[in-house]
ModelCIF file with pLDDT and N, C-alpha, C, O atoms, coordinates in Angstrom:
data_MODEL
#
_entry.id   MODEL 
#
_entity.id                         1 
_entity.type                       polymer 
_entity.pdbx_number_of_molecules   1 
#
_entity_poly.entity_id                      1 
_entity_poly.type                           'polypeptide(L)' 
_entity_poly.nstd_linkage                   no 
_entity_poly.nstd_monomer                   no 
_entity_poly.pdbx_seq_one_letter_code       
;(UNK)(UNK)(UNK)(UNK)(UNK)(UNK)(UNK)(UNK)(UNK)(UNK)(UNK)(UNK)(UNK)(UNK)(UNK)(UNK)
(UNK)(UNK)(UNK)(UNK)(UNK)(UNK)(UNK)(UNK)(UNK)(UNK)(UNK)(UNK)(UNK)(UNK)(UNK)(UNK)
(UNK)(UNK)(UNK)(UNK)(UNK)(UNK)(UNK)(UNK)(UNK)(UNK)(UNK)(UNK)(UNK)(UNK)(UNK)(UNK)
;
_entity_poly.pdbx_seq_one_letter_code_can   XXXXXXXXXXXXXXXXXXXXXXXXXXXXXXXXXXXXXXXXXXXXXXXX 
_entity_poly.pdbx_strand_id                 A 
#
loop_
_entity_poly_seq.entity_id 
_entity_poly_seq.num 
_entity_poly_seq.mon_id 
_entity_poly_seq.hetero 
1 1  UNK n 
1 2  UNK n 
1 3  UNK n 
1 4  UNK n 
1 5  UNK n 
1 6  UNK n 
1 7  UNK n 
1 8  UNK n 
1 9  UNK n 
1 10 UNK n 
1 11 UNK n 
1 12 UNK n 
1 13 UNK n 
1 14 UNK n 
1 15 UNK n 
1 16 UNK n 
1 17 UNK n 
1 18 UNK n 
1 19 UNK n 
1 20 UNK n 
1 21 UNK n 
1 22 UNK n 
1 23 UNK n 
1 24 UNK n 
1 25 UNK n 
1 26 UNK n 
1 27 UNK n 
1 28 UNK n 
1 29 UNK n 
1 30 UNK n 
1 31 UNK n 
1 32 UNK n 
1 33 UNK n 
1 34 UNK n 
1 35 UNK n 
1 36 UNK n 
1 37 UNK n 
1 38 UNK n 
1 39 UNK n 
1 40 UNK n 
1 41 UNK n 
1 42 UNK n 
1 43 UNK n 
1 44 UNK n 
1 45 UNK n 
1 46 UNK n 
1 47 UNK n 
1 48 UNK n 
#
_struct_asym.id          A 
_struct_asym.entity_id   1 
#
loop_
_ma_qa_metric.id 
_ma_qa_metric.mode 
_ma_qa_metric.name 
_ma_qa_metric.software_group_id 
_ma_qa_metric.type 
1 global pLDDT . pLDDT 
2 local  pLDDT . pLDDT 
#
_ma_qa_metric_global.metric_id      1 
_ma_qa_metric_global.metric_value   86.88 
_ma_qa_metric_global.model_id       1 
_ma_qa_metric_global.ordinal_id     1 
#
loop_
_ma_qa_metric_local.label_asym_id 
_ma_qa_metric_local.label_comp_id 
_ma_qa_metric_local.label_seq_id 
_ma_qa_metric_local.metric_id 
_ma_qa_metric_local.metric_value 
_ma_qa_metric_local.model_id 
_ma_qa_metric_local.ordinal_id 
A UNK 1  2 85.00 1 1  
A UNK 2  2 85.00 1 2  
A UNK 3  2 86.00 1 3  
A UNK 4  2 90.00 1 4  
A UNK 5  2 91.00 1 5  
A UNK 6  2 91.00 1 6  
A UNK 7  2 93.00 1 7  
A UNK 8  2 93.00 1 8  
A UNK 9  2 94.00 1 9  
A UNK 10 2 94.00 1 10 
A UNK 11 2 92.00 1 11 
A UNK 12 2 93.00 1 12 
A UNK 13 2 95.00 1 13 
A UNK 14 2 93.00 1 14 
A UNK 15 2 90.00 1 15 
A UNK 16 2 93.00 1 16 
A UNK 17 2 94.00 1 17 
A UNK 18 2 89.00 1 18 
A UNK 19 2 88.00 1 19 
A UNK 20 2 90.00 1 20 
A UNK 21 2 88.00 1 21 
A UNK 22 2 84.00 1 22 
A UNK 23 2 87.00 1 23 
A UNK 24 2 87.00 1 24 
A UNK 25 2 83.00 1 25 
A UNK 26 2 83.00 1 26 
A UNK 27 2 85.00 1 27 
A UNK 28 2 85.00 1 28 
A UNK 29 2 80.00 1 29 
A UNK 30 2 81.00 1 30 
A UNK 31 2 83.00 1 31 
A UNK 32 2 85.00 1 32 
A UNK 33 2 82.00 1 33 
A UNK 34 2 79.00 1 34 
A UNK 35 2 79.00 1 35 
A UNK 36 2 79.00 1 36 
A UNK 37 2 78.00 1 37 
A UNK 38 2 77.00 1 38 
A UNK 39 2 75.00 1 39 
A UNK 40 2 78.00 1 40 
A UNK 41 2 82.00 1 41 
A UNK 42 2 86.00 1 42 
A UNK 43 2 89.00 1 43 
A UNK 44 2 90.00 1 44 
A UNK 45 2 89.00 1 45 
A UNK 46 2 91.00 1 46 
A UNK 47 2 93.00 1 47 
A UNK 48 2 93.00 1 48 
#
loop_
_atom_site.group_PDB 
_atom_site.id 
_atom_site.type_symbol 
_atom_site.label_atom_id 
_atom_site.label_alt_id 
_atom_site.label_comp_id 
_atom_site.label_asym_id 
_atom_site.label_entity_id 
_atom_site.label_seq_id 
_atom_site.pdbx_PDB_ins_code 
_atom_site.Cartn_x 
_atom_site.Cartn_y 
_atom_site.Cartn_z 
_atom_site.occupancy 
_atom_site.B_iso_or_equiv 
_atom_site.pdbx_formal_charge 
_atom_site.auth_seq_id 
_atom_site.auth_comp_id 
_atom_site.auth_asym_id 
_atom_site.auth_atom_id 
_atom_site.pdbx_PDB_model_num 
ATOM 1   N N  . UNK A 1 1  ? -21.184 -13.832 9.993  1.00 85.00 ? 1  UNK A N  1 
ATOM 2   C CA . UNK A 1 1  ? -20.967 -14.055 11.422 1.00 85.00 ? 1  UNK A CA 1 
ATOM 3   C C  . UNK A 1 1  ? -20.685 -12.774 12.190 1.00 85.00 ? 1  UNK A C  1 
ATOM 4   O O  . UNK A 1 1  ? -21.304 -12.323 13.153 1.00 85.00 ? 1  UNK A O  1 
ATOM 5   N N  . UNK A 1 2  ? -19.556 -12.254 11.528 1.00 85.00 ? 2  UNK A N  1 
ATOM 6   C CA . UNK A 1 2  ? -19.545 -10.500 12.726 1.00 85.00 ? 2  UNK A CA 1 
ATOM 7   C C  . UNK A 1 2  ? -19.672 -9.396  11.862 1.00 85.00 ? 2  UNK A C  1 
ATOM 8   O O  . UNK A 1 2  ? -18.873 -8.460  11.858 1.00 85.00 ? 2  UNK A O  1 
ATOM 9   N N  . UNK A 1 3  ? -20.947 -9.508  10.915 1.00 86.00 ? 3  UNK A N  1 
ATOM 10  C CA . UNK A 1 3  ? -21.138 -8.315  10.779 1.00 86.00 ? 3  UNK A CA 1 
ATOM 11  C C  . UNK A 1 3  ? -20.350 -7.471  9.184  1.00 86.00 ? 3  UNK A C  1 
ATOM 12  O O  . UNK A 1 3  ? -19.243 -7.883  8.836  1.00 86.00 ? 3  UNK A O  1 
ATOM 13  N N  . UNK A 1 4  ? -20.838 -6.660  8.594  1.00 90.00 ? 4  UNK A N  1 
ATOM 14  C CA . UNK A 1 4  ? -20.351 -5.867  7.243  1.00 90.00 ? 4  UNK A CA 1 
ATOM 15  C C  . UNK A 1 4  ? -19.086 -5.334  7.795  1.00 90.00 ? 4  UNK A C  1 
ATOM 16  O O  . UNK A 1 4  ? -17.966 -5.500  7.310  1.00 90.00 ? 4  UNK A O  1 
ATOM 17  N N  . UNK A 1 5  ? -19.425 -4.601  8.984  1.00 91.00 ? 5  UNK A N  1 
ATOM 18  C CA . UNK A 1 5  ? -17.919 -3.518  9.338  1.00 91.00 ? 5  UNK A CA 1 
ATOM 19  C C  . UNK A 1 5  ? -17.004 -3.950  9.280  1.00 91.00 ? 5  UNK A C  1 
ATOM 20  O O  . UNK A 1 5  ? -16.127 -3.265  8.755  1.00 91.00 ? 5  UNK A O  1 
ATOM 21  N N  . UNK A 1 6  ? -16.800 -4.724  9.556  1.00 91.00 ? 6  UNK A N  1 
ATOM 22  C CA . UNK A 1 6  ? -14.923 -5.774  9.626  1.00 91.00 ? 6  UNK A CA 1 
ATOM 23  C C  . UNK A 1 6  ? -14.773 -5.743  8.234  1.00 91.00 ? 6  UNK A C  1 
ATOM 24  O O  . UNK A 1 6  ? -13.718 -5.258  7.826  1.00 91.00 ? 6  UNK A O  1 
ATOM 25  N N  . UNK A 1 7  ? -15.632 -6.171  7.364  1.00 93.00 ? 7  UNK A N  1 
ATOM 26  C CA . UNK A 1 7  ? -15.826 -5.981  5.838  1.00 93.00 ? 7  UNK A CA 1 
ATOM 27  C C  . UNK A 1 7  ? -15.289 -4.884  5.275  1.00 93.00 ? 7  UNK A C  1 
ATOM 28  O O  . UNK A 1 7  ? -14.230 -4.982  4.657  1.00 93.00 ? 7  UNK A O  1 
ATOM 29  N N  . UNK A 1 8  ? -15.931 -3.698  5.405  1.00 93.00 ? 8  UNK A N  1 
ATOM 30  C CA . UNK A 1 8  ? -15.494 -2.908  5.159  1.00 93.00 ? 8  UNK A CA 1 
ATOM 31  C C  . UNK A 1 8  ? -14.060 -1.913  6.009  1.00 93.00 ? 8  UNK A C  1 
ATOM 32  O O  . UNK A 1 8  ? -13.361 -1.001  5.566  1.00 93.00 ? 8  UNK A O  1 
ATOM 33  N N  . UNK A 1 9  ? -14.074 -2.461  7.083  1.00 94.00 ? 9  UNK A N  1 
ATOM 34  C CA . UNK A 1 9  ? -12.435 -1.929  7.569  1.00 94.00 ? 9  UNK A CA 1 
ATOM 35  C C  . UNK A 1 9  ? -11.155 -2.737  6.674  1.00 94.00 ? 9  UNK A C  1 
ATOM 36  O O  . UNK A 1 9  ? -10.103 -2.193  6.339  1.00 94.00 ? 9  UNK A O  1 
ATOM 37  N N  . UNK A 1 10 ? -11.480 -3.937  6.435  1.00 94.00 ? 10 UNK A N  1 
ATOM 38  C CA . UNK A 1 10 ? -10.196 -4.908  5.707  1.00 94.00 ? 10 UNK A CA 1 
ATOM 39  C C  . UNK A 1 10 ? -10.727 -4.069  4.046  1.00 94.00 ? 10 UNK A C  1 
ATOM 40  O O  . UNK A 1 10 ? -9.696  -3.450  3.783  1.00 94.00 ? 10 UNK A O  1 
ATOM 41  N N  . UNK A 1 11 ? -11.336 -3.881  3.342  1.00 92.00 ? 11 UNK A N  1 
ATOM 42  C CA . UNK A 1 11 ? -11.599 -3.469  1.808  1.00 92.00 ? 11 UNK A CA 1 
ATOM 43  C C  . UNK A 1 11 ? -10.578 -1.944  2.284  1.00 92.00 ? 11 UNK A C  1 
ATOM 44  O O  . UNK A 1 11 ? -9.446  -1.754  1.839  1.00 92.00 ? 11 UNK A O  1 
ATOM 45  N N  . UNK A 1 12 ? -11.225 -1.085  3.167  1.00 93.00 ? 12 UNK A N  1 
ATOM 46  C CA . UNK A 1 12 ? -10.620 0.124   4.013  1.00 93.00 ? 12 UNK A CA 1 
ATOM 47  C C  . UNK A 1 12 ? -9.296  0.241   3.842  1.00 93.00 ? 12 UNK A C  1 
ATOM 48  O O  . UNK A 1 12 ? -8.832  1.100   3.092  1.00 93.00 ? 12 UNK A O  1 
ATOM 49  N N  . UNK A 1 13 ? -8.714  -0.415  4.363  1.00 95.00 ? 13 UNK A N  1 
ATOM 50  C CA . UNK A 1 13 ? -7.273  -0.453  4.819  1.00 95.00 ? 13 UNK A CA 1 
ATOM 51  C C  . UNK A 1 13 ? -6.242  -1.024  3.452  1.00 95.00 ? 13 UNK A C  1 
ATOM 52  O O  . UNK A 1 13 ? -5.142  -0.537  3.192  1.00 95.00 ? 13 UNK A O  1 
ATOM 53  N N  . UNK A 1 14 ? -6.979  -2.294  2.594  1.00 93.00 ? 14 UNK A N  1 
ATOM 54  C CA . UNK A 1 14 ? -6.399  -2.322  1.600  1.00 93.00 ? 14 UNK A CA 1 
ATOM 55  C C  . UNK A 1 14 ? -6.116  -1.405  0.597  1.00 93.00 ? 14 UNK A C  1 
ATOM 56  O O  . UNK A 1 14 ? -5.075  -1.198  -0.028 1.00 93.00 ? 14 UNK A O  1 
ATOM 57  N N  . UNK A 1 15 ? -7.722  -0.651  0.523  1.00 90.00 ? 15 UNK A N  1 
ATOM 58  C CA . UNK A 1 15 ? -7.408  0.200   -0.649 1.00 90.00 ? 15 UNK A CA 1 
ATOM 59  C C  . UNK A 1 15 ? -6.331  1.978   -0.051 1.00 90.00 ? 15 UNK A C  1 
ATOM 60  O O  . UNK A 1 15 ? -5.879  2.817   -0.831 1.00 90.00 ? 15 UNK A O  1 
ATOM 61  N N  . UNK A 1 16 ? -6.251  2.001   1.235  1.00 93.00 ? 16 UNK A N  1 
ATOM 62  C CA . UNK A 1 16 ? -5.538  3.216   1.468  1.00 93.00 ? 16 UNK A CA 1 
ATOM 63  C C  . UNK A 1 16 ? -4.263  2.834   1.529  1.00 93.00 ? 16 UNK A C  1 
ATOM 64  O O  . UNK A 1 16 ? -3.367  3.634   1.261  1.00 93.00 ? 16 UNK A O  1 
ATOM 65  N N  . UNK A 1 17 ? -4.002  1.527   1.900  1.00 94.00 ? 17 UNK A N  1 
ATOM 66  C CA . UNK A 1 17 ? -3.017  0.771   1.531  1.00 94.00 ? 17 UNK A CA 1 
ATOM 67  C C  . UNK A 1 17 ? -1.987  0.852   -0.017 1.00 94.00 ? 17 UNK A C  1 
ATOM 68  O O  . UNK A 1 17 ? -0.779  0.926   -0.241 1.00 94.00 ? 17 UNK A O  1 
ATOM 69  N N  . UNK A 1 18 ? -2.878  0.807   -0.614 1.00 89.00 ? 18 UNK A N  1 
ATOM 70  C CA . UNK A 1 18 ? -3.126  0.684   -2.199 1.00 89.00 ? 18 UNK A CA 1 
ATOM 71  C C  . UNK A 1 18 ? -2.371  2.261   -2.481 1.00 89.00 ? 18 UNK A C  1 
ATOM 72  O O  . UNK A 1 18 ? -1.268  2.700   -2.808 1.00 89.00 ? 18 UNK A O  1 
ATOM 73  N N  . UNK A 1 19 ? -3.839  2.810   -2.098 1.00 88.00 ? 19 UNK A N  1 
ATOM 74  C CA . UNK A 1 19 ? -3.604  4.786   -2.612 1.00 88.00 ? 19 UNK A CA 1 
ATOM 75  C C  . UNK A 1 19 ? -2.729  5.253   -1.649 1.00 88.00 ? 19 UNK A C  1 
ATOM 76  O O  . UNK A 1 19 ? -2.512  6.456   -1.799 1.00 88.00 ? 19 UNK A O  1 
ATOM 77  N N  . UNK A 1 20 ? -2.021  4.649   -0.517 1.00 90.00 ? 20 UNK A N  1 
ATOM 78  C CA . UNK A 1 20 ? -0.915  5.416   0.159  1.00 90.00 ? 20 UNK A CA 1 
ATOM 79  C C  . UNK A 1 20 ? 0.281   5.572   -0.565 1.00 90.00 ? 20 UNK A C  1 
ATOM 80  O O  . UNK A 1 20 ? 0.979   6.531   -0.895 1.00 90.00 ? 20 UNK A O  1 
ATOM 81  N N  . UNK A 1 21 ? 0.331   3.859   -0.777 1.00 88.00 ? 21 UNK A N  1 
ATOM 82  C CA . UNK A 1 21 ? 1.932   3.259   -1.465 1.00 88.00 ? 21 UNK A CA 1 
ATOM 83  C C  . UNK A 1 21 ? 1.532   4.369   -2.714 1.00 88.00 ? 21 UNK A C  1 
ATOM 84  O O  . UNK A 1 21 ? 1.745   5.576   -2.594 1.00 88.00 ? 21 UNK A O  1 
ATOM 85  N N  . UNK A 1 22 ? 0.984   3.819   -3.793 1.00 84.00 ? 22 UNK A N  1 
ATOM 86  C CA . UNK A 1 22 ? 0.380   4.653   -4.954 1.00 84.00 ? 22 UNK A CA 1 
ATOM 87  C C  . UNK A 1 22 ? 1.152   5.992   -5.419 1.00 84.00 ? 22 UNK A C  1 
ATOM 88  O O  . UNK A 1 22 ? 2.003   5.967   -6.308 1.00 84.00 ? 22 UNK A O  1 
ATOM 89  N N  . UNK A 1 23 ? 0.691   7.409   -4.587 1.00 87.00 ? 23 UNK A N  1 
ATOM 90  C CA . UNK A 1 23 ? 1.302   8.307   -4.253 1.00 87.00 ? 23 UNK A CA 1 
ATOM 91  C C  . UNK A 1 23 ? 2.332   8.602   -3.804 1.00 87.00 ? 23 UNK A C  1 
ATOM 92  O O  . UNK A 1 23 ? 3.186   9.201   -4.458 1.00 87.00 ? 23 UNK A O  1 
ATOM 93  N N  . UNK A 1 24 ? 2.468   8.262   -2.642 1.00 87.00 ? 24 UNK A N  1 
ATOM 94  C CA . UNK A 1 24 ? 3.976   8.251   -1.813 1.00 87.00 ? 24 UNK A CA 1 
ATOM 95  C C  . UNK A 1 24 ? 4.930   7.733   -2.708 1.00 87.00 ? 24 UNK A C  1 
ATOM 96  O O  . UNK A 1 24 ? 5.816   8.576   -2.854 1.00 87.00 ? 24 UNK A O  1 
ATOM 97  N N  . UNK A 1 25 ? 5.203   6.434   -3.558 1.00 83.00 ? 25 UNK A N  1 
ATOM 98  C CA . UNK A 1 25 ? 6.001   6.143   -4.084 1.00 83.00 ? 25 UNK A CA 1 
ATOM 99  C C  . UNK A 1 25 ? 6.554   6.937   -5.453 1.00 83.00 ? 25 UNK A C  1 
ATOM 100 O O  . UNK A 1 25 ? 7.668   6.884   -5.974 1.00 83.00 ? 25 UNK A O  1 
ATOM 101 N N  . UNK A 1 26 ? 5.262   7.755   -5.875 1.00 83.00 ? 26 UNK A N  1 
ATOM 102 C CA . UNK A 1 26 ? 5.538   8.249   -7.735 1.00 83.00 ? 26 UNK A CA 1 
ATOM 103 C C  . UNK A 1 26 ? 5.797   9.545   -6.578 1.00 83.00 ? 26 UNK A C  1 
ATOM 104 O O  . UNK A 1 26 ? 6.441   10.278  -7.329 1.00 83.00 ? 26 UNK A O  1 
ATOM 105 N N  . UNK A 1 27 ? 5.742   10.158  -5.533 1.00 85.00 ? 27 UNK A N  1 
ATOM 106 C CA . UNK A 1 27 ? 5.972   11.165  -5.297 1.00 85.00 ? 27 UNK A CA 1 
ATOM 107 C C  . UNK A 1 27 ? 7.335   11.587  -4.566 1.00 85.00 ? 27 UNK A C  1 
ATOM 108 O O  . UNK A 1 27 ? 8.026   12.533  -4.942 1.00 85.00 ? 27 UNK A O  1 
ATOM 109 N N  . UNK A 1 28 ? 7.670   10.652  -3.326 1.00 85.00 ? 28 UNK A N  1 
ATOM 110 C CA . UNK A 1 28 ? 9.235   10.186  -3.075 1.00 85.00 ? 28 UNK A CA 1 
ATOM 111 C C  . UNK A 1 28 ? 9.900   9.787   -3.501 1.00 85.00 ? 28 UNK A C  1 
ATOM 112 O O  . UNK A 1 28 ? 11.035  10.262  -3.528 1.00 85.00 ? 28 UNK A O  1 
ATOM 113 N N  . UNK A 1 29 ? 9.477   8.402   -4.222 1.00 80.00 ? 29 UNK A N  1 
ATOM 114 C CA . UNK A 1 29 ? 10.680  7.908   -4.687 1.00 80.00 ? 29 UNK A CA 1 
ATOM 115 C C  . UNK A 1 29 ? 11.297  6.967   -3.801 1.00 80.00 ? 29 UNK A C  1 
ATOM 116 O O  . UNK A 1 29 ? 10.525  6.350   -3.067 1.00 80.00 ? 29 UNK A O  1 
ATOM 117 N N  . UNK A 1 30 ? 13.033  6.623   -3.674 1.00 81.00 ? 30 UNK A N  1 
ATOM 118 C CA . UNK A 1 30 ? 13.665  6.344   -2.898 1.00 81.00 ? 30 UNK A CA 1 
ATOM 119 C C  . UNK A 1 30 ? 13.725  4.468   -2.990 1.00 81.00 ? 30 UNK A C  1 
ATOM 120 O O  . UNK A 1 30 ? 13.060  3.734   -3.720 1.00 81.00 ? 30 UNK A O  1 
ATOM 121 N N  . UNK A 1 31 ? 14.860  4.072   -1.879 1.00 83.00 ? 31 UNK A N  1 
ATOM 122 C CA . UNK A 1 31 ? 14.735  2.830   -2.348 1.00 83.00 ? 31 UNK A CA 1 
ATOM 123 C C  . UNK A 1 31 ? 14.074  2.012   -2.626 1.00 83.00 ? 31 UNK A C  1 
ATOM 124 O O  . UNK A 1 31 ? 13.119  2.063   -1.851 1.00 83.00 ? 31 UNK A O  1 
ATOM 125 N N  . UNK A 1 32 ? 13.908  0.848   -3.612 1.00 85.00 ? 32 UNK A N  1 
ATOM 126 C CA . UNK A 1 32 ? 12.692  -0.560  -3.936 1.00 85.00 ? 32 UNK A CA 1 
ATOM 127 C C  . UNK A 1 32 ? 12.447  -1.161  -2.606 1.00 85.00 ? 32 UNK A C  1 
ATOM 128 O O  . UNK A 1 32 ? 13.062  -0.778  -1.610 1.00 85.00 ? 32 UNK A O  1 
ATOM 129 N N  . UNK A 1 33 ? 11.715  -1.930  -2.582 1.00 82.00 ? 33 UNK A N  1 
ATOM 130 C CA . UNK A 1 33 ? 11.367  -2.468  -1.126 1.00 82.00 ? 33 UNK A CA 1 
ATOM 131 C C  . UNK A 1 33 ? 11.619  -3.969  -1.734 1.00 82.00 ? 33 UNK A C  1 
ATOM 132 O O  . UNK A 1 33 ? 12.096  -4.783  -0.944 1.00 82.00 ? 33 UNK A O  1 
ATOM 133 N N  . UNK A 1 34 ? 11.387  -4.333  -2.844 1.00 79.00 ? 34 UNK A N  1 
ATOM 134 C CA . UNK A 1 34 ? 12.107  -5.782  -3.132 1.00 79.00 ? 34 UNK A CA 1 
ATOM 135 C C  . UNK A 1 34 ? 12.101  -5.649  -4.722 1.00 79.00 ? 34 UNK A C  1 
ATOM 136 O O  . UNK A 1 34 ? 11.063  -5.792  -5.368 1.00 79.00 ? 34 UNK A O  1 
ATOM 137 N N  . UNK A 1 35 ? 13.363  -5.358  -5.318 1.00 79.00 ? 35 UNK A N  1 
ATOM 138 C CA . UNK A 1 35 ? 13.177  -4.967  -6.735 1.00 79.00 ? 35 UNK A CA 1 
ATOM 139 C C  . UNK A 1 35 ? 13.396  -6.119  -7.483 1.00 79.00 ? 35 UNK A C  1 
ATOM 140 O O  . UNK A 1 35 ? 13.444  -6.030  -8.710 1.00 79.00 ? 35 UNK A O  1 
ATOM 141 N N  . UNK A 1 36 ? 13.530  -7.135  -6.950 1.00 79.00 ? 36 UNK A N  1 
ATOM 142 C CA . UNK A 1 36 ? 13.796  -8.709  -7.616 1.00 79.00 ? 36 UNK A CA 1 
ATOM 143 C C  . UNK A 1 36 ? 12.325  -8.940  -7.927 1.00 79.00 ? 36 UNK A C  1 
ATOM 144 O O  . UNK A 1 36 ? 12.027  -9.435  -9.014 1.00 79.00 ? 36 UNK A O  1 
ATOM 145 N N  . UNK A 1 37 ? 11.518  -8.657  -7.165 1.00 78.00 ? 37 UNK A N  1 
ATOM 146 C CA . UNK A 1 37 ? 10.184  -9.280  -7.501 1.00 78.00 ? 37 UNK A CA 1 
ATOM 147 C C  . UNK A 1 37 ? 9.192   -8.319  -8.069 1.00 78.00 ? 37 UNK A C  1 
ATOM 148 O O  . UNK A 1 37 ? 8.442   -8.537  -9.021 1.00 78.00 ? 37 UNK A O  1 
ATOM 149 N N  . UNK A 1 38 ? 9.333   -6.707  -7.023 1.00 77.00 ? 38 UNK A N  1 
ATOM 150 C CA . UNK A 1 38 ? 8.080   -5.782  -7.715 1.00 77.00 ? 38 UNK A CA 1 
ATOM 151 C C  . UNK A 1 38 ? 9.061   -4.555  -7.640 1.00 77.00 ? 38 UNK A C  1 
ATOM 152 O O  . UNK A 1 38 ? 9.443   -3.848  -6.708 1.00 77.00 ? 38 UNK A O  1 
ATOM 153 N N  . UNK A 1 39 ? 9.282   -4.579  -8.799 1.00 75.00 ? 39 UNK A N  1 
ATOM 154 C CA . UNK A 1 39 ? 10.376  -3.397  -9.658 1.00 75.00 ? 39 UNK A CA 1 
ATOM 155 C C  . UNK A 1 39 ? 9.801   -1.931  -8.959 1.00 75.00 ? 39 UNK A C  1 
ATOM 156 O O  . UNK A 1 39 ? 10.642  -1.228  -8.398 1.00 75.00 ? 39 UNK A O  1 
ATOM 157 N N  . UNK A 1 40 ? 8.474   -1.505  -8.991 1.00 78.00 ? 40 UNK A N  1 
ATOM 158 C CA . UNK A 1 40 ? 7.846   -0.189  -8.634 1.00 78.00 ? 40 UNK A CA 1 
ATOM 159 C C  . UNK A 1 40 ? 7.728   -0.137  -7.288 1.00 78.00 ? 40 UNK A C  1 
ATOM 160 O O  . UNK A 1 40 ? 7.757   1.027   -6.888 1.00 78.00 ? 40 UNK A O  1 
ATOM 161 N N  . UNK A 1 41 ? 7.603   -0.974  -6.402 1.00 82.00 ? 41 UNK A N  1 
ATOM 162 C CA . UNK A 1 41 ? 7.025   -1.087  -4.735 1.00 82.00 ? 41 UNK A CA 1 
ATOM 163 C C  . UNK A 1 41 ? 8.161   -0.276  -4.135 1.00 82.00 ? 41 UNK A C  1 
ATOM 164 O O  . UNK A 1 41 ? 9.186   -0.584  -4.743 1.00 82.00 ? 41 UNK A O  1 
ATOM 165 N N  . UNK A 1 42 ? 8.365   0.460   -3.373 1.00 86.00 ? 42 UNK A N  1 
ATOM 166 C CA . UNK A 1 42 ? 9.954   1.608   -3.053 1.00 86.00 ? 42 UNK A CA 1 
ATOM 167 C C  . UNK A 1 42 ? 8.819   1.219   -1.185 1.00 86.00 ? 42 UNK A C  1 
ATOM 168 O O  . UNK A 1 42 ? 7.663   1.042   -0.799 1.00 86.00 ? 42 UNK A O  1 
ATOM 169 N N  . UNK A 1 43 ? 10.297  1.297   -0.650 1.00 89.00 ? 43 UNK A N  1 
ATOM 170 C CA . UNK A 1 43 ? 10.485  1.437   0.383  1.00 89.00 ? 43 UNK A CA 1 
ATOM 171 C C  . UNK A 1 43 ? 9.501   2.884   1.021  1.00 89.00 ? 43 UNK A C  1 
ATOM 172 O O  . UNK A 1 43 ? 8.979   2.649   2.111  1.00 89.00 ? 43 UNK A O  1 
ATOM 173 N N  . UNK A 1 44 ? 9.295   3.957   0.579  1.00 90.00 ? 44 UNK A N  1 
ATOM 174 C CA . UNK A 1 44 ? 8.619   5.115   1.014  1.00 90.00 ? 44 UNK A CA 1 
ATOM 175 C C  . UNK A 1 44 ? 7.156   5.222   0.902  1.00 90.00 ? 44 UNK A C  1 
ATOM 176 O O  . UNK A 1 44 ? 6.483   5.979   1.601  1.00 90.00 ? 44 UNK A O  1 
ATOM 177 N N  . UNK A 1 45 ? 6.487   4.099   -0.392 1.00 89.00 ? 45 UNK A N  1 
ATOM 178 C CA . UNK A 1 45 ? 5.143   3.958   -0.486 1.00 89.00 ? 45 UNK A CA 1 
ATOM 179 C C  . UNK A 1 45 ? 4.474   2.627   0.259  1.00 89.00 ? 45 UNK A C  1 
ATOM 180 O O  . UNK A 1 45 ? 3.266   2.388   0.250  1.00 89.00 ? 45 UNK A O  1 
ATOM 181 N N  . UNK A 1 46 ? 5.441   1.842   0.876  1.00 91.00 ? 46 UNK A N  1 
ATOM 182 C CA . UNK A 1 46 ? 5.512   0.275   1.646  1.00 91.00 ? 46 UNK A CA 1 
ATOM 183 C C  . UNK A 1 46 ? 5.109   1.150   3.162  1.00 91.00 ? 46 UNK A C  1 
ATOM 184 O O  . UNK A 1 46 ? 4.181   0.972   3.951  1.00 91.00 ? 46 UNK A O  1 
ATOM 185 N N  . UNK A 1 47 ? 6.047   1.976   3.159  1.00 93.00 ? 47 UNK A N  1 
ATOM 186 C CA . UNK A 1 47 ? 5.620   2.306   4.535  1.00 93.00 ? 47 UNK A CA 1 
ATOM 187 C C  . UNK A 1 47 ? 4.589   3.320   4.974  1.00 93.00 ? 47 UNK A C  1 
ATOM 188 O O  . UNK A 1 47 ? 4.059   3.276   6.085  1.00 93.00 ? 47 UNK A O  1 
ATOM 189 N N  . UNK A 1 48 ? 4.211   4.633   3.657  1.00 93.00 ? 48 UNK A N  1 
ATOM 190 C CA . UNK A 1 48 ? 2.890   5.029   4.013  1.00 93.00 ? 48 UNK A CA 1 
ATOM 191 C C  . UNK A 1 48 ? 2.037   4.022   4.163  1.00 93.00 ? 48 UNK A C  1 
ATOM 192 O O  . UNK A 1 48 ? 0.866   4.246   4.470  1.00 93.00 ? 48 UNK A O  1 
#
């Protein structure tokens, strides 16, 4: 209906999403963002 691009902006955004947290987190550090559920997810790679 609208097209590949929207397609590829949502795949886009997930995966820098992905490789932001990724990095930022093994590289800052700093608090979990919910350590009850995802032990590795830190507050510093949630928000890159």
């Amino acid at each position: 209906t609208h097209g590949g691009t929207w397609i590829f902006w949502l795949v886009i955004v997930v995966v820098v999403t992905d490789v932001a947290g990724y990095f930022a987190g093994r590289i800052f550090g700093g608090p979990k963002f919910w350590p009850r559920i995802s032990p590795k997810k830190t507050w510093s790679g949630t928000v890159a």
